[in-house]
C-alpha atoms as a PDB file:
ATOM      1  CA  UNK A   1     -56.008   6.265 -26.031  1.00  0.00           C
ATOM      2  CA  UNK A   2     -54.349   8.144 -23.303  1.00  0.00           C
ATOM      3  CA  UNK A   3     -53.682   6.786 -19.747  1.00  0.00           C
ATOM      4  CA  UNK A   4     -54.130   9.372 -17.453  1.00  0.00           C
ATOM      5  CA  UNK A   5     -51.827   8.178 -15.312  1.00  0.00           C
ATOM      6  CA  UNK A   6     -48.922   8.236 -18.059  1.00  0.00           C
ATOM      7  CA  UNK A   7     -46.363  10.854 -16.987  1.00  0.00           C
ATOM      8  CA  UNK A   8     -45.294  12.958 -19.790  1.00  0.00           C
ATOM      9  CA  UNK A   9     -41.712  11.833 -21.841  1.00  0.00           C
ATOM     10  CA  UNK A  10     -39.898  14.456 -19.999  1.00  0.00           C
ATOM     11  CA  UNK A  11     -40.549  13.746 -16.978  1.00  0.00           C
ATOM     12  CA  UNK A  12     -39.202   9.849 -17.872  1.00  0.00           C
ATOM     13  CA  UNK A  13     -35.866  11.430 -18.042  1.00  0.00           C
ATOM     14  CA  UNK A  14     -35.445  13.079 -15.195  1.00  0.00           C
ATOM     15  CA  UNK A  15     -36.320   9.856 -13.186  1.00  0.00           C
ATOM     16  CA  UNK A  16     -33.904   8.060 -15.157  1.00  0.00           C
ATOM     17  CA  UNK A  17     -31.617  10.669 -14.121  1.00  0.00           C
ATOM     18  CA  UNK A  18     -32.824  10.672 -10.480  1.00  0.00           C
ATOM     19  CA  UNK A  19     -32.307   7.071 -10.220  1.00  0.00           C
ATOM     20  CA  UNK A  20     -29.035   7.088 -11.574  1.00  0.00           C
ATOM     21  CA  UNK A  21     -27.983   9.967  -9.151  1.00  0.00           C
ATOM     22  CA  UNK A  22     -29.162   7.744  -6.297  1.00  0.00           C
ATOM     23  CA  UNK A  23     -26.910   4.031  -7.869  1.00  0.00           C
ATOM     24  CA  UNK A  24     -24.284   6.567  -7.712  1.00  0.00           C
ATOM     25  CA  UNK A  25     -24.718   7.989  -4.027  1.00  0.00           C
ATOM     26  CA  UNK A  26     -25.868   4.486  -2.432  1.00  0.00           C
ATOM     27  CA  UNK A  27     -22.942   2.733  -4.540  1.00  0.00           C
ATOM     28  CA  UNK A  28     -20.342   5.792  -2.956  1.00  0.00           C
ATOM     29  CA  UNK A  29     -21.897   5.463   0.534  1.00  0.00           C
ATOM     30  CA  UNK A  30     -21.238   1.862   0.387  1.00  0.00           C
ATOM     31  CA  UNK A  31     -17.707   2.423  -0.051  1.00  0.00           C
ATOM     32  CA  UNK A  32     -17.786   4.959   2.374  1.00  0.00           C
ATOM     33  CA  UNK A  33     -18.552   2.056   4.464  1.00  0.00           C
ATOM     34  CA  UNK A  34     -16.609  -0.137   3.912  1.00  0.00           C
ATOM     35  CA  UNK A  35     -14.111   2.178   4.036  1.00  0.00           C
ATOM     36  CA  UNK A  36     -14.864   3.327   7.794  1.00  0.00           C
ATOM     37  CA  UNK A  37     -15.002  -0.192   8.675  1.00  0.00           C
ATOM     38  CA  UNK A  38     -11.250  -1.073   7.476  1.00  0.00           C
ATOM     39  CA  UNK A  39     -10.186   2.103   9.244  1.00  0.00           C
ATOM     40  CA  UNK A  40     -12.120   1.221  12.272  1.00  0.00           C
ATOM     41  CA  UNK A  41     -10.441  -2.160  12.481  1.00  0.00           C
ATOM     42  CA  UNK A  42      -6.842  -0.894  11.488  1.00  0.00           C
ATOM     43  CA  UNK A  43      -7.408   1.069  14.522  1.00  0.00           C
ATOM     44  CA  UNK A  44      -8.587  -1.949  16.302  1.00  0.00           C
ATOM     45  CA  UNK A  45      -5.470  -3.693  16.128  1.00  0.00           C
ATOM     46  CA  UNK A  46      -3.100  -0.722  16.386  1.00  0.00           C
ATOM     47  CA  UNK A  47      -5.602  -0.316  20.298  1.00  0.00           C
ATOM     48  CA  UNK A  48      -4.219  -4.042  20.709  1.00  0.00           C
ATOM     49  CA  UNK A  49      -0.850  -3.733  20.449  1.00  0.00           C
ATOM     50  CA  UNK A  50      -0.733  -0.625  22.004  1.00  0.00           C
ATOM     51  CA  UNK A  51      -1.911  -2.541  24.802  1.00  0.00           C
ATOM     52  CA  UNK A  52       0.442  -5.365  24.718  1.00  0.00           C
ATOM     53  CA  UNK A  53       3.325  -2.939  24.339  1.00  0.00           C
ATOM     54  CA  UNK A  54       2.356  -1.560  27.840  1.00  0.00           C
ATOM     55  CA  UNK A  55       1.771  -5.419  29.178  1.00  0.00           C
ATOM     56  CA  UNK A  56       5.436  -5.468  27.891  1.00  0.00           C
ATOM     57  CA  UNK A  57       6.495  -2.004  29.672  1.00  0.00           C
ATOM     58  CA  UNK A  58       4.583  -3.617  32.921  1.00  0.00           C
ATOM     59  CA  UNK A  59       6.646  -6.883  33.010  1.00  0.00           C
ATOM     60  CA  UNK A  60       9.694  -4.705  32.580  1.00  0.00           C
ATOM     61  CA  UNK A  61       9.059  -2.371  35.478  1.00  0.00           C
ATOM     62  CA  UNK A  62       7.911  -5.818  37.300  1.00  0.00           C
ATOM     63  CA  UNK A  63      11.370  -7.342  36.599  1.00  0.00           C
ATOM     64  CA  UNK A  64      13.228  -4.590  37.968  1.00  0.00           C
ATOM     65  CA  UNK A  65      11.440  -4.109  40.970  1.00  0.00           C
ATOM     66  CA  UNK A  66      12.463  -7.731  41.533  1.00  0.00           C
ATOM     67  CA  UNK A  67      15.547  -7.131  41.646  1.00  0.00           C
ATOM     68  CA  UNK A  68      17.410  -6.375  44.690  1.00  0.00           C
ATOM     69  CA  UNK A  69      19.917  -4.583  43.885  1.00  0.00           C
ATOM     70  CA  UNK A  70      22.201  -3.603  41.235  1.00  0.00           C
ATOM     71  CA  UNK A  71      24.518  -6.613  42.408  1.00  0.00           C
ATOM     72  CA  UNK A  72      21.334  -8.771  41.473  1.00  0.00           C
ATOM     73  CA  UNK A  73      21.089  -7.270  38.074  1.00  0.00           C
ATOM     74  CA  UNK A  74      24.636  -7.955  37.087  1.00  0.00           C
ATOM     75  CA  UNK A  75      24.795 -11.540  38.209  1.00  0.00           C
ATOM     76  CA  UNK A  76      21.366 -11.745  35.720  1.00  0.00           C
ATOM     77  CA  UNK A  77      23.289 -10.236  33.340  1.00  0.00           C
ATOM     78  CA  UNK A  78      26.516 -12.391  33.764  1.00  0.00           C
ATOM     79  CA  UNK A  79      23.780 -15.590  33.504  1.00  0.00           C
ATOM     80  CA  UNK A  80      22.563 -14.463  30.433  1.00  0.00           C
ATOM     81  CA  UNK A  81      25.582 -14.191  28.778  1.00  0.00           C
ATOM     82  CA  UNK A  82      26.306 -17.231  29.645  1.00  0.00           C
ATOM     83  CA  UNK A  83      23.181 -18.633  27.863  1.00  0.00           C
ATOM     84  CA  UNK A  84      23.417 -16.799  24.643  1.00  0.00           C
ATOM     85  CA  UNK A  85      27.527 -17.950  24.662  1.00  0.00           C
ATOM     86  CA  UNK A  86      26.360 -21.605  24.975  1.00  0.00           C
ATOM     87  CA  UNK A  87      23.412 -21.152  22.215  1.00  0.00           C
ATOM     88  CA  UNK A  88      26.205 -19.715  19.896  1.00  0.00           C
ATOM     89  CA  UNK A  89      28.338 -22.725  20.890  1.00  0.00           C
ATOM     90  CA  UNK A  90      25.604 -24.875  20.179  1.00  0.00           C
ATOM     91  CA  UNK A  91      24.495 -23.028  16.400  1.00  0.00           C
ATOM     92  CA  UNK A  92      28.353 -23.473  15.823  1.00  0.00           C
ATOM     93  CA  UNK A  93      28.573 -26.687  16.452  1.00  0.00           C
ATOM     94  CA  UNK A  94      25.465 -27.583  14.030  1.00  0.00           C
ATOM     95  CA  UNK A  95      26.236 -25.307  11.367  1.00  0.00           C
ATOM     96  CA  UNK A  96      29.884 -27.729  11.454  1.00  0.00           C
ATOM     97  CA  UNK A  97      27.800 -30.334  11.466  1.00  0.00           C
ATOM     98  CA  UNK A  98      25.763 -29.502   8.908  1.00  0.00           C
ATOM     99  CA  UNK A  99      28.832 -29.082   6.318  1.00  0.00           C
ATOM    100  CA  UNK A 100      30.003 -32.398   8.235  1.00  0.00           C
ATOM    101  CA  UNK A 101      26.845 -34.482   6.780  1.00  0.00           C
ATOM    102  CA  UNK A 102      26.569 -32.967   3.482  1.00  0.00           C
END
């Protein structure tokens, strides 16, 4: 009994073969994907702090157009010192502690 709508042994094959050809491309294109999407969001965040290192550049240039003058910008200066000598002071004096209590 033959079905008429049987396709012939060889032909089997080669739609095996097509199919296969098509796991493979899908399964590639996939990756492709997901691929494209990591790169797109890589350059997502690299966009981002791009612009936060120009909010940074901004606030810069904002600062210095506050100041006066150059008089202005050295008493900052001398102020700042003066905070990072008394943080020093102040790691100093816990670090002595520290050996102090153990």
């Amino acid at each position: 009994m033959n079905n008429p709508d049987a396709k012939p042994a060889g032909n089997q094959k080669e739609i095996k073969f097509q199919k296969a050809l098509k796991s493979e491309a899908d399964h590639r294109s996939g990756k492709a994907r997901i691929k494209n999407k990591k790169a797109s969001e890589e350059s997502s965040y690299a966009v981002k702090i791009e612009k936060k290192i120009g909010e940074l550049d901004d606030m810069k240039e904002e600062y210095r157009k506050k100041l006066d003058s150059e008089t202005d910008y050295k008493k900052l200066c001398e102020i700042l010192d003066a905070i990072n000598a008394i943080d020093n002071d102040i790691n100093h004096l816990m670090e002595e502690w520290m050996k102090f209590s153990n």
